[in-house]
C-alpha atoms as a PDB file:
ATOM      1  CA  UNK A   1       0.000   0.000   0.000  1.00  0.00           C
ATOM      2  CA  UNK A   2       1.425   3.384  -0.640  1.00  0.00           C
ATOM      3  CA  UNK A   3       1.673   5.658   1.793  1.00  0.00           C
ATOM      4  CA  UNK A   4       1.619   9.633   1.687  1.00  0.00           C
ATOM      5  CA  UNK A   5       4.903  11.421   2.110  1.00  0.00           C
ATOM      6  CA  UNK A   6       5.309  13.917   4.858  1.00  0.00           C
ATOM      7  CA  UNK A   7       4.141  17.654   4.236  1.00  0.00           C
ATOM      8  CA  UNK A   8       6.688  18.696   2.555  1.00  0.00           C
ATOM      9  CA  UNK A   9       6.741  17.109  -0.355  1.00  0.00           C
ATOM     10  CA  UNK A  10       7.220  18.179  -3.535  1.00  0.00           C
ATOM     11  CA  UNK A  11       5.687  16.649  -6.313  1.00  0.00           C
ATOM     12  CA  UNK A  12       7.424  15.920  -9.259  1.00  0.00           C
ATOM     13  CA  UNK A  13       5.889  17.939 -11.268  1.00  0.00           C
ATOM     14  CA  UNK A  14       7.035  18.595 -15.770  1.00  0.00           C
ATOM     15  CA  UNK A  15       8.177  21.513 -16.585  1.00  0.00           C
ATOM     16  CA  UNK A  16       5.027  21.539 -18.913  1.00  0.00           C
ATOM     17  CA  UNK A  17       2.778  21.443 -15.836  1.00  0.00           C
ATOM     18  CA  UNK A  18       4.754  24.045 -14.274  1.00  0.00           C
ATOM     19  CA  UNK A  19       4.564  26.171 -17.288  1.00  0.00           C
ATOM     20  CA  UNK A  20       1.031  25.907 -17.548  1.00  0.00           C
ATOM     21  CA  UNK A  21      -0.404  26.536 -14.139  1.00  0.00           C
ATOM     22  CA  UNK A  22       1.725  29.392 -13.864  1.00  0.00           C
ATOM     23  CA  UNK A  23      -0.152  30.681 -16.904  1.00  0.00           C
ATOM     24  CA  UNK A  24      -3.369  30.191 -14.808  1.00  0.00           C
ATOM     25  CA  UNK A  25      -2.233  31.897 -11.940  1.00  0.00           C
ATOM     26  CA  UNK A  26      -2.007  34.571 -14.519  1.00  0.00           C
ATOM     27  CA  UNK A  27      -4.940  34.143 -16.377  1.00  0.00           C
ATOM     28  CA  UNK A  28      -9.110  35.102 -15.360  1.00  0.00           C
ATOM     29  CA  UNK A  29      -9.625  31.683 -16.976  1.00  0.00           C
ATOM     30  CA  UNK A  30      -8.498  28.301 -18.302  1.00  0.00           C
ATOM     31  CA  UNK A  31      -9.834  29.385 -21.871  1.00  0.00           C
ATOM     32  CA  UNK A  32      -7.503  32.847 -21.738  1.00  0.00           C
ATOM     33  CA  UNK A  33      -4.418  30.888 -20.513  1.00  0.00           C
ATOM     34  CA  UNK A  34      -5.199  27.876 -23.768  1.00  0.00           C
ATOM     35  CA  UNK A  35      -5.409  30.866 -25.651  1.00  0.00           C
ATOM     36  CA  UNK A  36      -2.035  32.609 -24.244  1.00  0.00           C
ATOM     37  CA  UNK A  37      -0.207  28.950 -24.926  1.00  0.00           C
ATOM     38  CA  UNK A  38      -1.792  28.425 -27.908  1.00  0.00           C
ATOM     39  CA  UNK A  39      -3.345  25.197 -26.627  1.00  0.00           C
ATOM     40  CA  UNK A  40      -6.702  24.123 -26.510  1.00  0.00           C
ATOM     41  CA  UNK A  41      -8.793  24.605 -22.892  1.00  0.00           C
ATOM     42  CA  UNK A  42      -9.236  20.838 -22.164  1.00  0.00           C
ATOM     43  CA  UNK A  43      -5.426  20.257 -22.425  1.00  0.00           C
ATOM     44  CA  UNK A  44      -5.253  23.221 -19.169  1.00  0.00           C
ATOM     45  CA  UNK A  45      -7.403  21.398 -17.352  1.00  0.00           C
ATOM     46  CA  UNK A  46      -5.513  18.019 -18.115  1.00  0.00           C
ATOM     47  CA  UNK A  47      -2.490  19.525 -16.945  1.00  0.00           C
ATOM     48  CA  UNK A  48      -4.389  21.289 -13.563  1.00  0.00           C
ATOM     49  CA  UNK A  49      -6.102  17.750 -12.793  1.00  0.00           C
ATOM     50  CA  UNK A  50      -2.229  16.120 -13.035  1.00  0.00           C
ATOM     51  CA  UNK A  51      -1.099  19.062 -11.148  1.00  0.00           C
ATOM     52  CA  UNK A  52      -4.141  18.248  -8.226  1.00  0.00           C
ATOM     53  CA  UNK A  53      -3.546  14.678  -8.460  1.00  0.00           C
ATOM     54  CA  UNK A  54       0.508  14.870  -8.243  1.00  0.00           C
ATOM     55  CA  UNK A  55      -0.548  17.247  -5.406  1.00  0.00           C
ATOM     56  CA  UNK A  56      -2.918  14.896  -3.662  1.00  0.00           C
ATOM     57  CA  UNK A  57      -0.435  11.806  -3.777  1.00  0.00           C
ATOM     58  CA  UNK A  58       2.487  13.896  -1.619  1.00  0.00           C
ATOM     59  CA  UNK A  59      -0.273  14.228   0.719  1.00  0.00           C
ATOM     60  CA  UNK A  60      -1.158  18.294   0.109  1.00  0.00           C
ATOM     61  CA  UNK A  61      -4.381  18.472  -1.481  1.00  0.00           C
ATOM     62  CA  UNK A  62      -4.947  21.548  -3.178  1.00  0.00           C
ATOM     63  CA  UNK A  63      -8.090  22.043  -4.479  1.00  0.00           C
ATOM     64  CA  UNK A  64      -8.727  24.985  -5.380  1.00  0.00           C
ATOM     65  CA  UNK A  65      -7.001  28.148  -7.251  1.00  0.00           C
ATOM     66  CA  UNK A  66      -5.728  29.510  -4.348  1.00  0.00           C
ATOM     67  CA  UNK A  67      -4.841  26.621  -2.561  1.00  0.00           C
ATOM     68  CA  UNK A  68      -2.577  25.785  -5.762  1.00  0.00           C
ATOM     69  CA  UNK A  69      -0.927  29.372  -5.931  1.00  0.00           C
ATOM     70  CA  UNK A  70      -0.302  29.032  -2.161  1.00  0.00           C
ATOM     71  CA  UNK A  71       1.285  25.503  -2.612  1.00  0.00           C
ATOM     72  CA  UNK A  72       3.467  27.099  -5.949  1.00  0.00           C
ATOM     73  CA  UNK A  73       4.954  29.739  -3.422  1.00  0.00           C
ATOM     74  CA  UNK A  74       5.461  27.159  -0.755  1.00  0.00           C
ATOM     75  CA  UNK A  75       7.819  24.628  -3.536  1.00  0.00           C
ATOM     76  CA  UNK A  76       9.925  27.609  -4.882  1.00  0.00           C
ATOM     77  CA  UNK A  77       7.864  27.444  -8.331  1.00  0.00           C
ATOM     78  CA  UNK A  78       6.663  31.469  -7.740  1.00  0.00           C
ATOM     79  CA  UNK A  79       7.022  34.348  -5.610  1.00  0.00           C
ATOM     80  CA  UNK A  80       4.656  36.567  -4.305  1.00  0.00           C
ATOM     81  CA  UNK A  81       7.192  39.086  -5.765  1.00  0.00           C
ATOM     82  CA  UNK A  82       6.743  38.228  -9.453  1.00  0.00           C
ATOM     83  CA  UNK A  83       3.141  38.759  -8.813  1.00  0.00           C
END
């Protein structure tokens, strides 16, 4: 059975995924970040699900927007600074 790691996992997240939901962070919408990557809206939200899922296996959940940004400060991925 697998177990969680502790809290401060990371997970290993692409540099794809990374790419994107920092595009989301950005964005008012998953359709205005596809459209700033020039992908389409369902592939965003494949890459957010992964991002949730990678999220929820390290044992931080992060379900929501916020939650997400606040765990992207937390691993070194952002700033509040660049914001």
């Amino acid at each position: 059975m697998h177990e969680p790691a502790g809290p401060a996992a990371i997970p290993p997240l692409s540099d794809r995924e990374i790419e994107v939901l920092l595009a989301w962070f950005a964005a008012d919408s998953k359709t205005d970040t596809a459209k700033a990557l020039y992908i389409a809206p369902c592939t965003v939200h494949t890459h957010i699900t992964r991002v949730r899922a990678k999220y929820e296996a390290v044992g931080r959940p992060a379900q929501t927007k916020a939650a997400l940004f606040a765990r992207a400060i937390q691993d070194g991925l952002t700033s509040v600074d660049s914001w």
